[in-house]
N, C-alpha and C. Protein backbone atom coordinates (compact mmCIF):
# COMPACT_ATOMS: atom_id res chain seq x y z
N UNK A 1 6.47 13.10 19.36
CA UNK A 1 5.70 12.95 18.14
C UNK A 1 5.08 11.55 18.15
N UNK A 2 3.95 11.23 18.04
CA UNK A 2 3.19 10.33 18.22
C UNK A 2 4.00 9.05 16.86
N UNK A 3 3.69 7.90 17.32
CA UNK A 3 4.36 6.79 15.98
C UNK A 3 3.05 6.76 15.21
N UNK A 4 3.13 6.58 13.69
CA UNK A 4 2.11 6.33 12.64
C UNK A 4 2.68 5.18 12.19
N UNK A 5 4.05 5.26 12.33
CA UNK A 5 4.38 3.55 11.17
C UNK A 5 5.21 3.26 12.75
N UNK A 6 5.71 2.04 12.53
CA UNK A 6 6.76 0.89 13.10
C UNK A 6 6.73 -0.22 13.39
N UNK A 7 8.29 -0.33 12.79
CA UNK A 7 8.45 -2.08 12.14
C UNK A 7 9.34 -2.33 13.69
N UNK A 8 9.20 -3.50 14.38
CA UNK A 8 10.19 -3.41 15.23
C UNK A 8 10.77 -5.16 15.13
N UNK A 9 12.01 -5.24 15.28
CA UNK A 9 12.86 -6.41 14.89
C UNK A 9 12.36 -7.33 13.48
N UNK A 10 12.11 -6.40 12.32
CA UNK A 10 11.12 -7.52 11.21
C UNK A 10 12.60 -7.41 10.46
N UNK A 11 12.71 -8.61 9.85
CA UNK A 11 13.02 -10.03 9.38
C UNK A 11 12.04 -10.06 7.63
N UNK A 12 12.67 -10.39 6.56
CA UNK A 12 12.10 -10.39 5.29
C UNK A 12 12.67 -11.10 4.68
N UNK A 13 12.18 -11.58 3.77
CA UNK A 13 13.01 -12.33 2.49
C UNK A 13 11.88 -12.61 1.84
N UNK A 14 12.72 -13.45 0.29
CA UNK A 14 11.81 -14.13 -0.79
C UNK A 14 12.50 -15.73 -0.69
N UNK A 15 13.41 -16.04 -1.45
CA UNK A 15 14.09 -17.46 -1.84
C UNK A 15 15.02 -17.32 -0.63
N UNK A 16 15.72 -15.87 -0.11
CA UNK A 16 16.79 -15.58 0.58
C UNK A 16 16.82 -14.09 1.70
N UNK A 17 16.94 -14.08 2.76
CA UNK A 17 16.72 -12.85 3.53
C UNK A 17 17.04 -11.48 2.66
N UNK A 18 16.26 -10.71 2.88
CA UNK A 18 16.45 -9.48 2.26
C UNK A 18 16.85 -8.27 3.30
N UNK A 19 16.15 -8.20 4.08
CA UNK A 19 15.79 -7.47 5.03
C UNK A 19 16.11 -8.14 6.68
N UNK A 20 17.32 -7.66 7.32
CA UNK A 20 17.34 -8.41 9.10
C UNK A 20 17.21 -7.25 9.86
N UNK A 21 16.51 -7.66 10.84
CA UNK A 21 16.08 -7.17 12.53
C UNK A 21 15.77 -5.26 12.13
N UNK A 22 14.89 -4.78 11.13
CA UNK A 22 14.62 -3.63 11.28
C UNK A 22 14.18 -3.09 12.22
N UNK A 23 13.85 -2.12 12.88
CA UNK A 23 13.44 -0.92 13.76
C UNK A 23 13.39 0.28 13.60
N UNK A 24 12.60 0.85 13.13
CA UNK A 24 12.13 1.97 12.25
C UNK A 24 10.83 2.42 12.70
N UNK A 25 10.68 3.72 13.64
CA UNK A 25 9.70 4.55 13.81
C UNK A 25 9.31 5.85 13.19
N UNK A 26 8.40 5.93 12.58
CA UNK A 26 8.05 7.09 11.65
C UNK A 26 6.76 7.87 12.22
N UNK A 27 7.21 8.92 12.52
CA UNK A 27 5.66 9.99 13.27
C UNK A 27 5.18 10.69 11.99
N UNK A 28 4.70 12.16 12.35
CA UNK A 28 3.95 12.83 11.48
C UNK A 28 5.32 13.60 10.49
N UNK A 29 5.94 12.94 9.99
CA UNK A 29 7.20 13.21 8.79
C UNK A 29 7.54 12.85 8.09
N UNK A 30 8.25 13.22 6.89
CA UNK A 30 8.52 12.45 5.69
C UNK A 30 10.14 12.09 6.31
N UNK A 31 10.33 10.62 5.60
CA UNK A 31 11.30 9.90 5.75
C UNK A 31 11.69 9.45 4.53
N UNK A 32 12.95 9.26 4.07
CA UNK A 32 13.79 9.19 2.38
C UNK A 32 14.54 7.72 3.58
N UNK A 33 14.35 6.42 2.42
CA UNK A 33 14.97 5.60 2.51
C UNK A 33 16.23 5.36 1.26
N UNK A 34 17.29 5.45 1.72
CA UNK A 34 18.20 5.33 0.18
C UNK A 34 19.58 4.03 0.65
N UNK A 35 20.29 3.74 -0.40
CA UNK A 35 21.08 2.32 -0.01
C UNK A 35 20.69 2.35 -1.83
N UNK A 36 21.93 1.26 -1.85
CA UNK A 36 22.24 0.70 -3.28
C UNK A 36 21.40 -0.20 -3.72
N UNK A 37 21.40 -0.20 -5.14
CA UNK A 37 20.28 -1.15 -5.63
C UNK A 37 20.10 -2.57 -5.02
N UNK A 38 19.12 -2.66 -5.16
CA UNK A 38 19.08 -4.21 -4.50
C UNK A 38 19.20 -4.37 -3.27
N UNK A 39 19.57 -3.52 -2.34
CA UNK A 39 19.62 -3.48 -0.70
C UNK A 39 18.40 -4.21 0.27
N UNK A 40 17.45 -3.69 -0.87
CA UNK A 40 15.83 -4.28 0.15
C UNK A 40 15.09 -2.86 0.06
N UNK A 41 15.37 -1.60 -0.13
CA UNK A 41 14.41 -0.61 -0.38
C UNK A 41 12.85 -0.74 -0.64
N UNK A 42 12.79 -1.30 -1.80
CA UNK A 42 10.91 -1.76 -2.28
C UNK A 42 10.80 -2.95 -1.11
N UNK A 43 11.36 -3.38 -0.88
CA UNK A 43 10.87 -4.75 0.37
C UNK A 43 10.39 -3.87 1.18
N UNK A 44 11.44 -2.77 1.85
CA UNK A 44 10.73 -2.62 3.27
C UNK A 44 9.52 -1.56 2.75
N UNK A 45 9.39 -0.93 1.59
CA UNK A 45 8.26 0.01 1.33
C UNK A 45 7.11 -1.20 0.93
N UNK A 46 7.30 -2.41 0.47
CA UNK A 46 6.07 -3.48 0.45
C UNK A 46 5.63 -3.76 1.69
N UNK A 47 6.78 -3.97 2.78
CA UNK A 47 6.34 -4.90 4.47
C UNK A 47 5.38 -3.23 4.73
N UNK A 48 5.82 -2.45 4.62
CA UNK A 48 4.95 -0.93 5.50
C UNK A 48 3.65 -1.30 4.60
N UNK A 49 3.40 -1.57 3.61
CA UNK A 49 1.96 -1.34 2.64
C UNK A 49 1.41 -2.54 2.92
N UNK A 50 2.00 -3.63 3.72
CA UNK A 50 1.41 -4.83 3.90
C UNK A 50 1.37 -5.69 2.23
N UNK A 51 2.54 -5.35 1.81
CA UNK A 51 1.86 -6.06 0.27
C UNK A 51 2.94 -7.68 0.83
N UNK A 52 3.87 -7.25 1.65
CA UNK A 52 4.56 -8.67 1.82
C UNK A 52 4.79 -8.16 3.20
N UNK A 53 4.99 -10.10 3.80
CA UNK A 53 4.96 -10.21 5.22
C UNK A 53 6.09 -10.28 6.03
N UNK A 54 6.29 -10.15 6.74
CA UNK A 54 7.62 -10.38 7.27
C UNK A 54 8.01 -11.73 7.69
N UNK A 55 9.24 -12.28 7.69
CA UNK A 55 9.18 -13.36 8.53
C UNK A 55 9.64 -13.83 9.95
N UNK A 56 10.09 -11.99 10.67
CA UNK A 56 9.99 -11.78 11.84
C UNK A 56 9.49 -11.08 12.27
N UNK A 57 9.54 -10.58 13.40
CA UNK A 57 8.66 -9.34 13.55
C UNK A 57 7.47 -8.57 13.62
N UNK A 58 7.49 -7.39 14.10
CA UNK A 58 5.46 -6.60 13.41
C UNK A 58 5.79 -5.34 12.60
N UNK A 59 4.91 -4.96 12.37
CA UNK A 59 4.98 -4.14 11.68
C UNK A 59 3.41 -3.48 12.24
N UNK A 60 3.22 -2.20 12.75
CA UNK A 60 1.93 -1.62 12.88
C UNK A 60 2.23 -0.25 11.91
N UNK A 61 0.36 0.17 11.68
CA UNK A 61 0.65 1.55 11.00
C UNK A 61 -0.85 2.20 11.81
N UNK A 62 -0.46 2.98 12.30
CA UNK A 62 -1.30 3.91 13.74
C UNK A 62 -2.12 2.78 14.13
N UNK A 63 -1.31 1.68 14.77
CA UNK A 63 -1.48 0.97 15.69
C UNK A 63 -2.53 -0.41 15.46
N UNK A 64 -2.34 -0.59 14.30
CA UNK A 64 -3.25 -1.73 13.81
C UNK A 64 -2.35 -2.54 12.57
N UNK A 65 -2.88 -3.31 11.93
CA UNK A 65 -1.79 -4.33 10.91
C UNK A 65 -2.00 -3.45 9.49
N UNK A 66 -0.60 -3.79 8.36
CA UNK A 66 -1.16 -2.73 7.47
C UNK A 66 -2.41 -3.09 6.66
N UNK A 67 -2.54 -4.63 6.82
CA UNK A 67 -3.79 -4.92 5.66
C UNK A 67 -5.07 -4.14 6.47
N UNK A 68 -5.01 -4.09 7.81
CA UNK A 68 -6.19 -3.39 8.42
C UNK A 68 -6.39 -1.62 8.07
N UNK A 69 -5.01 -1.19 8.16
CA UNK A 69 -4.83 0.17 7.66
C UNK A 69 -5.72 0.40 6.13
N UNK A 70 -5.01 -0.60 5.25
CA UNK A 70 -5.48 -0.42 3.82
C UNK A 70 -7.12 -0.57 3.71
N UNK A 71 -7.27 -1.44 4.59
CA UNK A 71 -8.97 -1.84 4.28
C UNK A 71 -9.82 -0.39 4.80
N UNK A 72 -9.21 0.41 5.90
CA UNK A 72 -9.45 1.62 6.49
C UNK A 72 -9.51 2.66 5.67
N UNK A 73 -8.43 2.83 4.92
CA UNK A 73 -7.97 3.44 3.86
C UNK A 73 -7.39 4.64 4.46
N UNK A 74 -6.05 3.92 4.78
CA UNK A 74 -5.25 4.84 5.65
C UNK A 74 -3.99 4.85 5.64
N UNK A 75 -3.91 4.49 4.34
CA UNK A 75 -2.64 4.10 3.83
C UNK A 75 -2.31 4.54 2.47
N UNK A 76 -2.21 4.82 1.40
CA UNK A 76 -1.61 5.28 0.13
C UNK A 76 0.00 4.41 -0.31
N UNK A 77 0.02 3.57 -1.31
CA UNK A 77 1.00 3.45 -1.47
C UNK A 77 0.98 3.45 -3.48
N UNK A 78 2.40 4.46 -3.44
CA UNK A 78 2.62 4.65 -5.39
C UNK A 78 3.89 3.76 -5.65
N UNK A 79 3.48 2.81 -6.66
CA UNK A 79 4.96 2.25 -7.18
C UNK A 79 5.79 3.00 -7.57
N UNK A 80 7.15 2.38 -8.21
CA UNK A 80 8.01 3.04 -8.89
C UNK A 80 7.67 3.48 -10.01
N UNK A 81 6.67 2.50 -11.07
CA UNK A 81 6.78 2.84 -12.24
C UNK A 81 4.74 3.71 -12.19
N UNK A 82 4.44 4.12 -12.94
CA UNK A 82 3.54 4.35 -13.38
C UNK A 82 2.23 4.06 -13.29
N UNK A 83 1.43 3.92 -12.10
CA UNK A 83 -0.20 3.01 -11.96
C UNK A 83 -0.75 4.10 -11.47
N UNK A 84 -1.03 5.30 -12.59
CA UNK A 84 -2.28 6.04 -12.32
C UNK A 84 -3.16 6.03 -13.04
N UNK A 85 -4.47 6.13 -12.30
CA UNK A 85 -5.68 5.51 -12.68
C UNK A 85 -6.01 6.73 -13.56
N UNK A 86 -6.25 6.10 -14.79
CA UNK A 86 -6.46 7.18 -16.00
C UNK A 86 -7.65 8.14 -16.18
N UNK A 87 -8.75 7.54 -15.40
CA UNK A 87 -10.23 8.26 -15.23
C UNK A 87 -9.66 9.69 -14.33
N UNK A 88 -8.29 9.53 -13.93
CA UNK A 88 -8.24 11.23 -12.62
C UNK A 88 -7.58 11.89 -13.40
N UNK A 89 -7.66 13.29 -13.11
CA UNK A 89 -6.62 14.20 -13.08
C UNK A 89 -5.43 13.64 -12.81
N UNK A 90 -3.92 14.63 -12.91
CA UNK A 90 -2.81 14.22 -12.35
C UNK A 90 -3.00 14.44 -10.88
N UNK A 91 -3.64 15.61 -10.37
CA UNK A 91 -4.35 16.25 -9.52
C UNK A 91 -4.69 15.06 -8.31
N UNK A 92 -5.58 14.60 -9.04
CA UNK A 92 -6.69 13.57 -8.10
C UNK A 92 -5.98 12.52 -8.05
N UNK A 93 -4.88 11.78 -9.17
CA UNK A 93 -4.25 10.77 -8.80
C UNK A 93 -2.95 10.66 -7.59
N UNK A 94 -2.58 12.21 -7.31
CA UNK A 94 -1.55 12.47 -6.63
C UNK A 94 -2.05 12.77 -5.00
N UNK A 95 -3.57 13.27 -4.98
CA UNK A 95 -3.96 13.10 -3.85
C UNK A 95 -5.08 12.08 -3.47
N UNK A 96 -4.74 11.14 -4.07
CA UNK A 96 -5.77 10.25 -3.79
C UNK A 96 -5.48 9.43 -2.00
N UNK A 97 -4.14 9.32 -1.51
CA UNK A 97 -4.43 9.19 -0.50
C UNK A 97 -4.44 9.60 0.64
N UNK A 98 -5.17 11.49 0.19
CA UNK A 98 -5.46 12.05 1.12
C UNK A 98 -6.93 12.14 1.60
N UNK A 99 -7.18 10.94 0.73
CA UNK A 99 -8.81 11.07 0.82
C UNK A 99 -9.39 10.46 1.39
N UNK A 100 -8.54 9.80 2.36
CA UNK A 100 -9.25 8.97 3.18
C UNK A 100 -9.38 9.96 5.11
N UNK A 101 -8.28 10.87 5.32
CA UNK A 101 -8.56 11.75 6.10
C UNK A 101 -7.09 12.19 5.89
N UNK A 102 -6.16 12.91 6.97
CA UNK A 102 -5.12 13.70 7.76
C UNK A 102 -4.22 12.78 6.30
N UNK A 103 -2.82 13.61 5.95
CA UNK A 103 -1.59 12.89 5.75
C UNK A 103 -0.88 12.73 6.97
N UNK A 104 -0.60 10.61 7.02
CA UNK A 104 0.24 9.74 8.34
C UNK A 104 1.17 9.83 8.62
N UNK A 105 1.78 10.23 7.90
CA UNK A 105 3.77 10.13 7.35
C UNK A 105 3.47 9.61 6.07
N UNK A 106 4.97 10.11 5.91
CA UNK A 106 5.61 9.78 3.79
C UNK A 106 6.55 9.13 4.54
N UNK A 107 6.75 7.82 3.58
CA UNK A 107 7.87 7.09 3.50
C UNK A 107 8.23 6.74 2.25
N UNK A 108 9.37 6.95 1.63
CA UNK A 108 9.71 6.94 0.11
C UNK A 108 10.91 6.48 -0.20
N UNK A 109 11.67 5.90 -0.96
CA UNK A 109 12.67 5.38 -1.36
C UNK A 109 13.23 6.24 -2.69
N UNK A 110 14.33 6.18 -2.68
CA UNK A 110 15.35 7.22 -3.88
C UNK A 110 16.68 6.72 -3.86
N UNK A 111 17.50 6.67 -4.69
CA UNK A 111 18.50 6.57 -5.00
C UNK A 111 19.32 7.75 -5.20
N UNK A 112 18.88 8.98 -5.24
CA UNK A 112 19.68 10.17 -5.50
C UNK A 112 19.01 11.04 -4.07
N UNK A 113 20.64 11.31 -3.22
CA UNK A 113 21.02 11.11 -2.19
C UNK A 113 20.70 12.67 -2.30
N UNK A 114 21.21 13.49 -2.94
CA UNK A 114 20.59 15.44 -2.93
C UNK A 114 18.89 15.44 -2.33
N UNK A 115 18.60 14.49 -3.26
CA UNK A 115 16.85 14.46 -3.61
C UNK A 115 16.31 13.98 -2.16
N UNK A 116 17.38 13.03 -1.57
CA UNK A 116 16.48 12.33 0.16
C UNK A 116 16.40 13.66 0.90
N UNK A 117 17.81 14.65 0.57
CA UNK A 117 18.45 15.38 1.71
C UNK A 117 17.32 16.85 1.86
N UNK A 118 16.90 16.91 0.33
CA UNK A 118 15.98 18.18 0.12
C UNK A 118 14.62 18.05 0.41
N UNK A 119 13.67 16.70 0.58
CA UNK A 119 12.83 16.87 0.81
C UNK A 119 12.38 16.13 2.22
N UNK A 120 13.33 15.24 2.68
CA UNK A 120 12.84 14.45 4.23
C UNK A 120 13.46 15.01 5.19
N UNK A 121 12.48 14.77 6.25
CA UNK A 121 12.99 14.71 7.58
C UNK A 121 13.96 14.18 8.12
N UNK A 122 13.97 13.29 7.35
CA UNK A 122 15.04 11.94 8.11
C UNK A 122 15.35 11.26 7.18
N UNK A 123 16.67 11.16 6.86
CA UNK A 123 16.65 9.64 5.82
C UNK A 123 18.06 8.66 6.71
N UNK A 124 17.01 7.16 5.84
CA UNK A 124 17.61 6.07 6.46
C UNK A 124 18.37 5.63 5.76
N UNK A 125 19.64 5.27 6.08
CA UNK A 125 20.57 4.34 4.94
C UNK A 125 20.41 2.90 5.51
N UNK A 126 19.64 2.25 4.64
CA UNK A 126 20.31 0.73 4.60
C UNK A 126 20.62 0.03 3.93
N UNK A 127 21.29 -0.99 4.15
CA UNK A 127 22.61 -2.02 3.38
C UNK A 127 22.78 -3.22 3.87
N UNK A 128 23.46 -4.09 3.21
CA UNK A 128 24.24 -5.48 3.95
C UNK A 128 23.53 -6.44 3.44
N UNK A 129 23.85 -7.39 3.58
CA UNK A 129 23.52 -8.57 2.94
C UNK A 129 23.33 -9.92 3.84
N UNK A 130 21.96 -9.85 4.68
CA UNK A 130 20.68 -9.11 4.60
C UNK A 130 20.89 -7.83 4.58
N UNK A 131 19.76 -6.93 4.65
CA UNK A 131 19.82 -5.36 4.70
C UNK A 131 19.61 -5.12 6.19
N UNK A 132 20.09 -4.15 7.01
CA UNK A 132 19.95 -3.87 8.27
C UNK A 132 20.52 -1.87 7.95
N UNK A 133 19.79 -1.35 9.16
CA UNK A 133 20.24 0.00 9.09
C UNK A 133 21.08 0.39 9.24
N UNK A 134 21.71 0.99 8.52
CA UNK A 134 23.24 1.60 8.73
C UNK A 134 23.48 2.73 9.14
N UNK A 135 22.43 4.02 9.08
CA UNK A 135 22.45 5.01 9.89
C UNK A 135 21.42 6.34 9.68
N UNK A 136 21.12 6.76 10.17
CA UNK A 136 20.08 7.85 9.85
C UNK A 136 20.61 8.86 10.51
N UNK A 137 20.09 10.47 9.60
CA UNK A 137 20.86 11.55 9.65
C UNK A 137 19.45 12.50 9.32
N UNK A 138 19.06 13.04 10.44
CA UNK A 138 17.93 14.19 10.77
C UNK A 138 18.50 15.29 9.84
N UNK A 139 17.72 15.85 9.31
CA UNK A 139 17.56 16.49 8.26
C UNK A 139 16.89 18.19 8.93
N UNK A 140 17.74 18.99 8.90
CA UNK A 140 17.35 20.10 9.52
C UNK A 140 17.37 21.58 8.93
N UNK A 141 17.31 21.18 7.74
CA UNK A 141 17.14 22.37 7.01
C UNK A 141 16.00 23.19 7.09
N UNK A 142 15.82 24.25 7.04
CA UNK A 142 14.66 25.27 7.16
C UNK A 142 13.31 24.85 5.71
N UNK A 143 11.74 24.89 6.26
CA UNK A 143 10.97 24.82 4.90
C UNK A 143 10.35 26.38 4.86
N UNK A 144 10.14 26.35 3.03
CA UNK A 144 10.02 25.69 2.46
C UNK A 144 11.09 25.38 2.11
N UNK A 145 11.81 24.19 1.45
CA UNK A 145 12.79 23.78 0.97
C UNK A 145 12.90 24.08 -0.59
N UNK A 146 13.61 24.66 -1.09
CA UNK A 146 13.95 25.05 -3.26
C UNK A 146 15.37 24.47 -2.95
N UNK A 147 15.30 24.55 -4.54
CA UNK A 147 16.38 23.60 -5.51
C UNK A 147 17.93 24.64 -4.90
N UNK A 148 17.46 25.78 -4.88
CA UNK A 148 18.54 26.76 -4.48
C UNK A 148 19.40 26.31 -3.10
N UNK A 149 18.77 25.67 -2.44
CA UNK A 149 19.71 25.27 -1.11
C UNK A 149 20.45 23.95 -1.58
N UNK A 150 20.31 23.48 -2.72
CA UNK A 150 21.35 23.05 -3.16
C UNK A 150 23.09 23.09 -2.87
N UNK A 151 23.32 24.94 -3.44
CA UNK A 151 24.16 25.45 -3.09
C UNK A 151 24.47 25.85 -1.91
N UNK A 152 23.72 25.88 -0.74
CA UNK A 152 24.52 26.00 0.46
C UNK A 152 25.63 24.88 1.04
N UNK A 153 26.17 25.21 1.92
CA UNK A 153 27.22 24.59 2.60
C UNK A 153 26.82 23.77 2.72
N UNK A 154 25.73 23.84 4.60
CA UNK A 154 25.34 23.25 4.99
C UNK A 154 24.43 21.63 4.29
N UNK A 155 24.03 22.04 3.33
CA UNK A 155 22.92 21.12 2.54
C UNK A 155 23.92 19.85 2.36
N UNK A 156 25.84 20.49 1.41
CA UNK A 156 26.03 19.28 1.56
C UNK A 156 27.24 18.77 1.98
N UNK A 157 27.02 19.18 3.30
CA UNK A 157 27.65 18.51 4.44
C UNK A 157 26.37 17.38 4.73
N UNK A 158 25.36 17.77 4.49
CA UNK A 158 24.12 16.30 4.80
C UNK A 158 23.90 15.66 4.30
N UNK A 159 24.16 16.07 2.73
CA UNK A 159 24.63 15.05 1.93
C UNK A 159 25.81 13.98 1.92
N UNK A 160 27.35 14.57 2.45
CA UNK A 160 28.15 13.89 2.83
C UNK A 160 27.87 12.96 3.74
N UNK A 161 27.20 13.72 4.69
CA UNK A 161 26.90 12.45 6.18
C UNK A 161 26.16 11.18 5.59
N UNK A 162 25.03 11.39 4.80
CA UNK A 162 24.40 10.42 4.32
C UNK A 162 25.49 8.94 3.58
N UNK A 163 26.38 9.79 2.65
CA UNK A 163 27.15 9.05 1.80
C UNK A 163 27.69 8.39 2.75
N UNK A 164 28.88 8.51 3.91
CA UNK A 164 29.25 8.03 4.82
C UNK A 164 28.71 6.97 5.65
N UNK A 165 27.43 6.76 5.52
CA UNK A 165 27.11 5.46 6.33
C UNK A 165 26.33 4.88 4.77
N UNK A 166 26.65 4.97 3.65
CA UNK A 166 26.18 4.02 2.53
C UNK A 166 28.22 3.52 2.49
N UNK A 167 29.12 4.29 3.03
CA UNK A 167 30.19 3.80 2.36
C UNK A 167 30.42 2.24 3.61
């Protein structure tokens, strides 16, 4: 699968490291980043959007820097809270960054560990203080994916695995 995102050995902080020696390759898939509050989650979803820099490391997104991506418009990134542009539809605000061509990969952050397991490919746990990866667990459930596979076994046994490298 071809790479669209990757950070390789990046290094982050503000007053104090947030983020040490990531390595994280993302192809054509959605990826659920989850870890406890404050871990560095929005950091490493800012270093991928280019909104902050690293202070090791690169970071490419299909093979160029992200401020070059964004200026391309090849990138989409939604905060946590609420910045849709009120002139769209919910419609048009939700695909707005498909409008620049193909969807690159999803990379998304969550705190509710069911929610990483039901809709990504892959989710990453990271932690520590700095944050570094603690483990990722391929996600192999059949799509489309419903709320109903909830109740299978399997679903959360992947849920367990996940919990296990946040413990």
């Amino acid at each position: 699968m071809p790479v669209a995102i990757a950070l390789h050995g990046v290094s982050a902080g503000y007053a104090s490291p947030v983020l040490h020696d990531i390595d994280l390759e993302v192809g054509n898939e959605v990826v659920a980043i989850v870890g406890r509050s404050g871990s560095g989650k929005t950091t490493l979803l800012r270093l991928i959007a280019g909104l902050v820099e690293p202070t090791s490391g690169t970071v490419d997104l299909l093979g160029v820097a992200p401020a070059v991506a964004r200026r391309r418009k090849r990138i989409g990134f939604v905060a946590q809270d609420a910045r849709l542009h009120p002139w769209r539809t919910v419609r048009e605000n939700v695909t707005l960054p498909l409008e620049g061509g193909r969807a690159r990969s999803v990379v998304y952050v969550t705190h509710d560990i069911e929610e990483a397991v039901l809709l990504a490919d892959r989710v990453i746990v990271i932690g520590g203080r700095p944050a570094g990866v603690l483990g990722e667990v391929r996600i192999s459930l059949a799509r489309p994916r419903t709320r109903a596979m909830r109740r299978e076994p399997g679903f959360h046994d992947l849920v367990e695995e996940v919990r296990e490298h946040l413990e």
